[in-house]
C-alpha atoms as a PDB file:
ATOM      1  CA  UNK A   1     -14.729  -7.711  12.766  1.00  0.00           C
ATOM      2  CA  UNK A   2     -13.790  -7.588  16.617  1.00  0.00           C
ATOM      3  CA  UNK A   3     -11.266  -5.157  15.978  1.00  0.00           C
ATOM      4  CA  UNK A   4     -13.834  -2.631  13.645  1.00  0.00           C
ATOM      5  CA  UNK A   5     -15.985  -3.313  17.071  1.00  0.00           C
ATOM      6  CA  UNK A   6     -13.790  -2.156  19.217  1.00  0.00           C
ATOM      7  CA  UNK A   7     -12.946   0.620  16.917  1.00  0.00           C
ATOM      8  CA  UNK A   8     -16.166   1.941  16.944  1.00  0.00           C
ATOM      9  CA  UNK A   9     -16.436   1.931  20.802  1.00  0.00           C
ATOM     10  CA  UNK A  10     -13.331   3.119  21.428  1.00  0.00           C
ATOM     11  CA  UNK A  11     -13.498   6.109  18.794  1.00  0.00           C
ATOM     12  CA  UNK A  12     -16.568   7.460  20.192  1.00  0.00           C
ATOM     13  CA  UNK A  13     -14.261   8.233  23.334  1.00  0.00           C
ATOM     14  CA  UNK A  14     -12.775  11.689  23.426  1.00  0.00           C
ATOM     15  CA  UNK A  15      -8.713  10.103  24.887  1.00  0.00           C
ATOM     16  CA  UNK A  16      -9.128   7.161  22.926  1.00  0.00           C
ATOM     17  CA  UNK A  17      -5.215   7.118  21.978  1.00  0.00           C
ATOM     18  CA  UNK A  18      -5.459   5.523  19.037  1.00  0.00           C
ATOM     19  CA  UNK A  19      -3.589   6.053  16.148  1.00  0.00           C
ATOM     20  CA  UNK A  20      -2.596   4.520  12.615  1.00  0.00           C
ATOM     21  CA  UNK A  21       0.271   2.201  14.325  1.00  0.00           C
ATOM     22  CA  UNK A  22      -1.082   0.791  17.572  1.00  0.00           C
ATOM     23  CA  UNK A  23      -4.153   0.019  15.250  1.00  0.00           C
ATOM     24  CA  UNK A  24      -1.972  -2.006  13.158  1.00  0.00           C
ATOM     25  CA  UNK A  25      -0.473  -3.934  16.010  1.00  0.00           C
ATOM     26  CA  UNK A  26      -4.364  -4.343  17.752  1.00  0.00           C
ATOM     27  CA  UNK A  27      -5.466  -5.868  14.408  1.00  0.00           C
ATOM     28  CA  UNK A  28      -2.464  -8.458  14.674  1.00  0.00           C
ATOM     29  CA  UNK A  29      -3.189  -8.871  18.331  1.00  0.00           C
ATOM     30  CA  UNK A  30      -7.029  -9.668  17.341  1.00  0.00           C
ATOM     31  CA  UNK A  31      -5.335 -12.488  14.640  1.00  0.00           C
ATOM     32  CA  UNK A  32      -3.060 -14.068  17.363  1.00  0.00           C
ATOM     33  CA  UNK A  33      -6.135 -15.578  18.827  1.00  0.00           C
ATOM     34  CA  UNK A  34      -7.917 -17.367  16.243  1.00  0.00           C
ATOM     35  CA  UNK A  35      -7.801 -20.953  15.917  1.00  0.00           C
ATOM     36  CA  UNK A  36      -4.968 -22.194  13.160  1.00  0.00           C
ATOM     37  CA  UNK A  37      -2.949 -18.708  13.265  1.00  0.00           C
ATOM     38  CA  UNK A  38       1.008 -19.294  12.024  1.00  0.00           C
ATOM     39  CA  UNK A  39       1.241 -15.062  11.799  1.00  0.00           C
ATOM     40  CA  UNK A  40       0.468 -11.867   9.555  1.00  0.00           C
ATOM     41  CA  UNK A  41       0.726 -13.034   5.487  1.00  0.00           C
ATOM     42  CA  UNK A  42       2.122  -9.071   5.011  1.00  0.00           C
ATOM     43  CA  UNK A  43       2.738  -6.063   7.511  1.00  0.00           C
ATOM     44  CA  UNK A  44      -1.419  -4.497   8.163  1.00  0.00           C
ATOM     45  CA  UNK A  45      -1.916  -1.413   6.620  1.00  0.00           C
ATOM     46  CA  UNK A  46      -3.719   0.742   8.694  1.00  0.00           C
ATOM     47  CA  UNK A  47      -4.114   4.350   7.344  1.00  0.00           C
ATOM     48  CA  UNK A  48      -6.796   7.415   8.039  1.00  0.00           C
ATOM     49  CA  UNK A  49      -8.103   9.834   5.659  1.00  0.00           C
ATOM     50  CA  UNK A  50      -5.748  10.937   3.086  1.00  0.00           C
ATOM     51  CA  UNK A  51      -2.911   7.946   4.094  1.00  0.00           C
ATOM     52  CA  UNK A  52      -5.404   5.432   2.910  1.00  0.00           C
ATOM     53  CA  UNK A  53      -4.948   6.656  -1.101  1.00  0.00           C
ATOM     54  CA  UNK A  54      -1.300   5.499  -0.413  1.00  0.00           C
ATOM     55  CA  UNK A  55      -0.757   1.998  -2.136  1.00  0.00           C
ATOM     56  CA  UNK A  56       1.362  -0.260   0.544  1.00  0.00           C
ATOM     57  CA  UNK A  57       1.284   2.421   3.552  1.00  0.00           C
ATOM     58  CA  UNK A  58       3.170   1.368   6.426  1.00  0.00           C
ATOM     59  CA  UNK A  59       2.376   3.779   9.478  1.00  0.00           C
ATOM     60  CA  UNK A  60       5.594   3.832  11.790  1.00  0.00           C
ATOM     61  CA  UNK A  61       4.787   5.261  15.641  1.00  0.00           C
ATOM     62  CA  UNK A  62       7.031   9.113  14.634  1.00  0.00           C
ATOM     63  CA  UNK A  63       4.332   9.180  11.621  1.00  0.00           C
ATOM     64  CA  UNK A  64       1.100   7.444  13.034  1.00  0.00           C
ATOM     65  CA  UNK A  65      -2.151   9.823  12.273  1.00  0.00           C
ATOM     66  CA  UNK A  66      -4.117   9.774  14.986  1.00  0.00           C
ATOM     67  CA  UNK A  67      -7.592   8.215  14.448  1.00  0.00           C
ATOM     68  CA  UNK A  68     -11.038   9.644  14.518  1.00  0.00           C
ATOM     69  CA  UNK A  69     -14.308   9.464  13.887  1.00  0.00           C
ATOM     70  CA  UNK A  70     -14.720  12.027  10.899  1.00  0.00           C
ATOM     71  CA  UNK A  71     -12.626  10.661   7.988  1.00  0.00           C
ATOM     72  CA  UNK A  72     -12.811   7.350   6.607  1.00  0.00           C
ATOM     73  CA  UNK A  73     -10.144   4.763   7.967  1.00  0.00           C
ATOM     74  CA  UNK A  74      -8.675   2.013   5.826  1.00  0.00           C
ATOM     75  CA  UNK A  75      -7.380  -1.511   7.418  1.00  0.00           C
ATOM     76  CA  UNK A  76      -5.912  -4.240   5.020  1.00  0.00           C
ATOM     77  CA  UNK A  77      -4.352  -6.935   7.056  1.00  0.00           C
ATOM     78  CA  UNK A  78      -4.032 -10.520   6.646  1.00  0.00           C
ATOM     79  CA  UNK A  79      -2.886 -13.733   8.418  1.00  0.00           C
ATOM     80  CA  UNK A  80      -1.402 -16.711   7.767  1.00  0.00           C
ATOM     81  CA  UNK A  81      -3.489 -19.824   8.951  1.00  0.00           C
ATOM     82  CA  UNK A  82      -3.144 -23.652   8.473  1.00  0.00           C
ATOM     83  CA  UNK A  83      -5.870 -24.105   6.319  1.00  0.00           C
ATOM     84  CA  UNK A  84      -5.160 -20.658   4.259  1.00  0.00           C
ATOM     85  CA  UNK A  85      -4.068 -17.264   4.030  1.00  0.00           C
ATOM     86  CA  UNK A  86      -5.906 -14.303   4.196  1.00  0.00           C
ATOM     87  CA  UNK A  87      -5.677 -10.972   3.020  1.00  0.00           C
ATOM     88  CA  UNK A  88      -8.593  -8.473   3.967  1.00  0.00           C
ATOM     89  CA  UNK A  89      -9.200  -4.502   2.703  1.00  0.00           C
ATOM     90  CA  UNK A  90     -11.510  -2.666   4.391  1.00  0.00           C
ATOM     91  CA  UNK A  91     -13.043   0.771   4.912  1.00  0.00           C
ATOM     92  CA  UNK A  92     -14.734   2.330   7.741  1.00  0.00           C
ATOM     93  CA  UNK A  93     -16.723   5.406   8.315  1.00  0.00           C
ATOM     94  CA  UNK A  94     -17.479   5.071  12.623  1.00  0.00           C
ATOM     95  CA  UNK A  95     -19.409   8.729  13.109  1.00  0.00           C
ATOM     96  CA  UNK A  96     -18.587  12.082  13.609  1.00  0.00           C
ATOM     97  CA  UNK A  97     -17.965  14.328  11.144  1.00  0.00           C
ATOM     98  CA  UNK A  98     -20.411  12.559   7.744  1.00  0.00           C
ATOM     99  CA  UNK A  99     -18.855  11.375   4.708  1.00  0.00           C
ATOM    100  CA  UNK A 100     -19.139  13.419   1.476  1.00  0.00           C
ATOM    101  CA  UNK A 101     -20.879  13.098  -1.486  1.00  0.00           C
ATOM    102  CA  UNK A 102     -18.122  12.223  -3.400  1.00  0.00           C
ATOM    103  CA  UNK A 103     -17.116   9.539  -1.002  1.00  0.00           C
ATOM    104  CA  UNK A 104     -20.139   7.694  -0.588  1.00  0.00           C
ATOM    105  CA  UNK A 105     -20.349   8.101  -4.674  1.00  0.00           C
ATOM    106  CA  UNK A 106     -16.836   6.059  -4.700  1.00  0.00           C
ATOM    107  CA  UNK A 107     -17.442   3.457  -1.747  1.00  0.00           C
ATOM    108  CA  UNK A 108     -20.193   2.399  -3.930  1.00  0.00           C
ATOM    109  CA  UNK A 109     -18.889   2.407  -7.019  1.00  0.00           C
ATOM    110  CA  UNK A 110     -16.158  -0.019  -5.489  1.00  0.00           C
ATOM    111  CA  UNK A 111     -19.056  -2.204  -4.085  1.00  0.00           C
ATOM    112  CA  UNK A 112     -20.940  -2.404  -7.164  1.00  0.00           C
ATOM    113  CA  UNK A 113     -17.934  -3.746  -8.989  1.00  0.00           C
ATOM    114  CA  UNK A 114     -17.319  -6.080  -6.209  1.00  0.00           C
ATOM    115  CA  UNK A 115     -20.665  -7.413  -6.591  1.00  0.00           C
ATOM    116  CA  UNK A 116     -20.003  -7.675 -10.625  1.00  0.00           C
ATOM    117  CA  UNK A 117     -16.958  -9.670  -9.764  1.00  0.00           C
ATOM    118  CA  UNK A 118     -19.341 -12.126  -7.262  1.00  0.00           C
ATOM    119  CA  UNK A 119     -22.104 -12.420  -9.900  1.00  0.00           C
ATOM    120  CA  UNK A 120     -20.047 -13.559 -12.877  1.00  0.00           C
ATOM    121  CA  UNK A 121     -20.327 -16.570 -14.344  1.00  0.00           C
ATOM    122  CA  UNK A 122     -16.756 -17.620 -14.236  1.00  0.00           C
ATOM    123  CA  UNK A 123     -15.958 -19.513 -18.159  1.00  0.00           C
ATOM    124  CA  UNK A 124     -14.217 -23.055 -17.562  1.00  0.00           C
ATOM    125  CA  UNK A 125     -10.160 -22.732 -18.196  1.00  0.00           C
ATOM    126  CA  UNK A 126     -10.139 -18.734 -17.031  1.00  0.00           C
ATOM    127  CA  UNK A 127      -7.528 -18.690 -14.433  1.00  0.00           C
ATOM    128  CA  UNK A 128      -6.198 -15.637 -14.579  1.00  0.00           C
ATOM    129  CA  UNK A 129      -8.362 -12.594 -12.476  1.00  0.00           C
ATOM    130  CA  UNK A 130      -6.253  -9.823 -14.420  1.00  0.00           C
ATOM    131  CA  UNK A 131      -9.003 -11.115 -16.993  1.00  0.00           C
ATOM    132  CA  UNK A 132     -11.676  -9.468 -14.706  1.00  0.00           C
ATOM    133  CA  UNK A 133     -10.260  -6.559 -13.602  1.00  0.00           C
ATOM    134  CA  UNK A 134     -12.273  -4.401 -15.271  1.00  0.00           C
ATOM    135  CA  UNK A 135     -15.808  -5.655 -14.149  1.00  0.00           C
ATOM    136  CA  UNK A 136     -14.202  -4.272 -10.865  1.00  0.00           C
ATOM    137  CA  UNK A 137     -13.381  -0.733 -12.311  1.00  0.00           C
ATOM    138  CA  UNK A 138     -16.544  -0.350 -14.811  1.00  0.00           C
ATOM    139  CA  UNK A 139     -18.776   1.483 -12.472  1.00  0.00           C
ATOM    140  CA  UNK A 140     -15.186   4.211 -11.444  1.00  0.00           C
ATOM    141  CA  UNK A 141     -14.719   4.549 -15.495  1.00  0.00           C
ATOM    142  CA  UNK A 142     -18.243   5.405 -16.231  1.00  0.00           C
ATOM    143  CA  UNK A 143     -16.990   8.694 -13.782  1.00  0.00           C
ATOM    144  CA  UNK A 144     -13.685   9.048 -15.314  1.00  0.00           C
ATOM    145  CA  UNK A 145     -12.159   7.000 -11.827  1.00  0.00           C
ATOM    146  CA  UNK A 146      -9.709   4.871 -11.443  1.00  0.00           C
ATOM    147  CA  UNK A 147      -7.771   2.915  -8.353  1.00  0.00           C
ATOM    148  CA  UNK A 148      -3.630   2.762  -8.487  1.00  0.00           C
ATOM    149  CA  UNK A 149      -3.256  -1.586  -7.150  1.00  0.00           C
ATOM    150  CA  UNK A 150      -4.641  -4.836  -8.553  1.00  0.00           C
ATOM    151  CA  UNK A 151      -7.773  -6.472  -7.704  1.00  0.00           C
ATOM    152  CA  UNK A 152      -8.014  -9.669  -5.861  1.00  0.00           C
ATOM    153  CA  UNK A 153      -4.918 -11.901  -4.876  1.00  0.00           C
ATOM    154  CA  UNK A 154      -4.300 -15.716  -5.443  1.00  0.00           C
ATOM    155  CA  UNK A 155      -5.869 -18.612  -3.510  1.00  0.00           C
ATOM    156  CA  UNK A 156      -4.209 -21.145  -1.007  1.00  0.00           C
ATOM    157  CA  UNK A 157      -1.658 -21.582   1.839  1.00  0.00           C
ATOM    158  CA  UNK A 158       0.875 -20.022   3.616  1.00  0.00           C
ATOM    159  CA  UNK A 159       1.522 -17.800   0.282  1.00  0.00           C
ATOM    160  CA  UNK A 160       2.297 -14.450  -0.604  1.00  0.00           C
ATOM    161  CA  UNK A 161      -0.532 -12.333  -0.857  1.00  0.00           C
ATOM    162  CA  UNK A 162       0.607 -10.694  -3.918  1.00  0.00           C
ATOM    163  CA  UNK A 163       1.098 -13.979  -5.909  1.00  0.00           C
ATOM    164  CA  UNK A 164      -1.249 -15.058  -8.969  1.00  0.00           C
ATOM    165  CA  UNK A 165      -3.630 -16.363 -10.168  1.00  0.00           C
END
């Protein structure tokens, strides 16, 4: 959250100098001072407009997008801590130029699910979250919409993200 503050400061300047790849490193920066940190649990994907859609996007400093404040800017990072590892998405809008229709339709769609996956009553012995996928996606199908990556990740310390349950 320090980092989407200083984001939104720092975007509303005209030079800023920000782009997809120094954002990456600030996030890890940010992570290198909380209390338990070992390191990242993956590389942070840090991606504006368009580069968010891509599933595992790695921005390199020759291909860094510059940010800004009109299109909607995507951060999923994640560090490794004593007592567990993390793995955070999420999505920013910090001014400028408004979102569309269409993109405030999705955000919310994605948050509604998110809420159906926090309201469920989870049944005793159900360990596997592949099981709940879909209360994730059922507000995107009722549009025809879908997302391309899993939902959720597994639970403990010093993992991989990408391991199950």
């Amino acid at each position: 959250m320090k980092y989407f503050a200083f984001l939104e400061e720092e975007l509303a300047k005209e030079n800023h100098g920000l782009d997809e790849f120094n954002g990456s490193q600030l996030v890890t920066e940010y992570r290198t001072k909380g209390d338990l940190y070992v390191g990242p649990s993956f590389e942070p994907i840090s991606s504006i407009g368009a580069n968010g859609a891509v599933i595992h996007y790695a921005p390199t400093k020759d291909i860094a997008q510059p940010l800004n404040n009109d299109e909607i800017y995507l951060l999923d990072s994640g560090g490794q801590y004593l007592d567990g590892t993390t793995d955070i998405t999420r999505c920013g809008h910090f001014g400028g130029k408004a979102p569309t229709e269409f993109q405030k339709s999705c955000y919310t769609r994605v948050l509604m699910g998110t809420l159906d996956l926090e309201r469920v009553v989870w049944p005793k012995g159900s360990y596997h979250g592949g099981d709940f996928d879909i209360l994730a996606r059922r507000h995107l199908f009722e549009v025809g919409l879908d997302y391309k990556h899993g939902t959720g990740h597994g639970v403990g310390s010093l993992l991989c993200v990408h391991e199950g349950p």
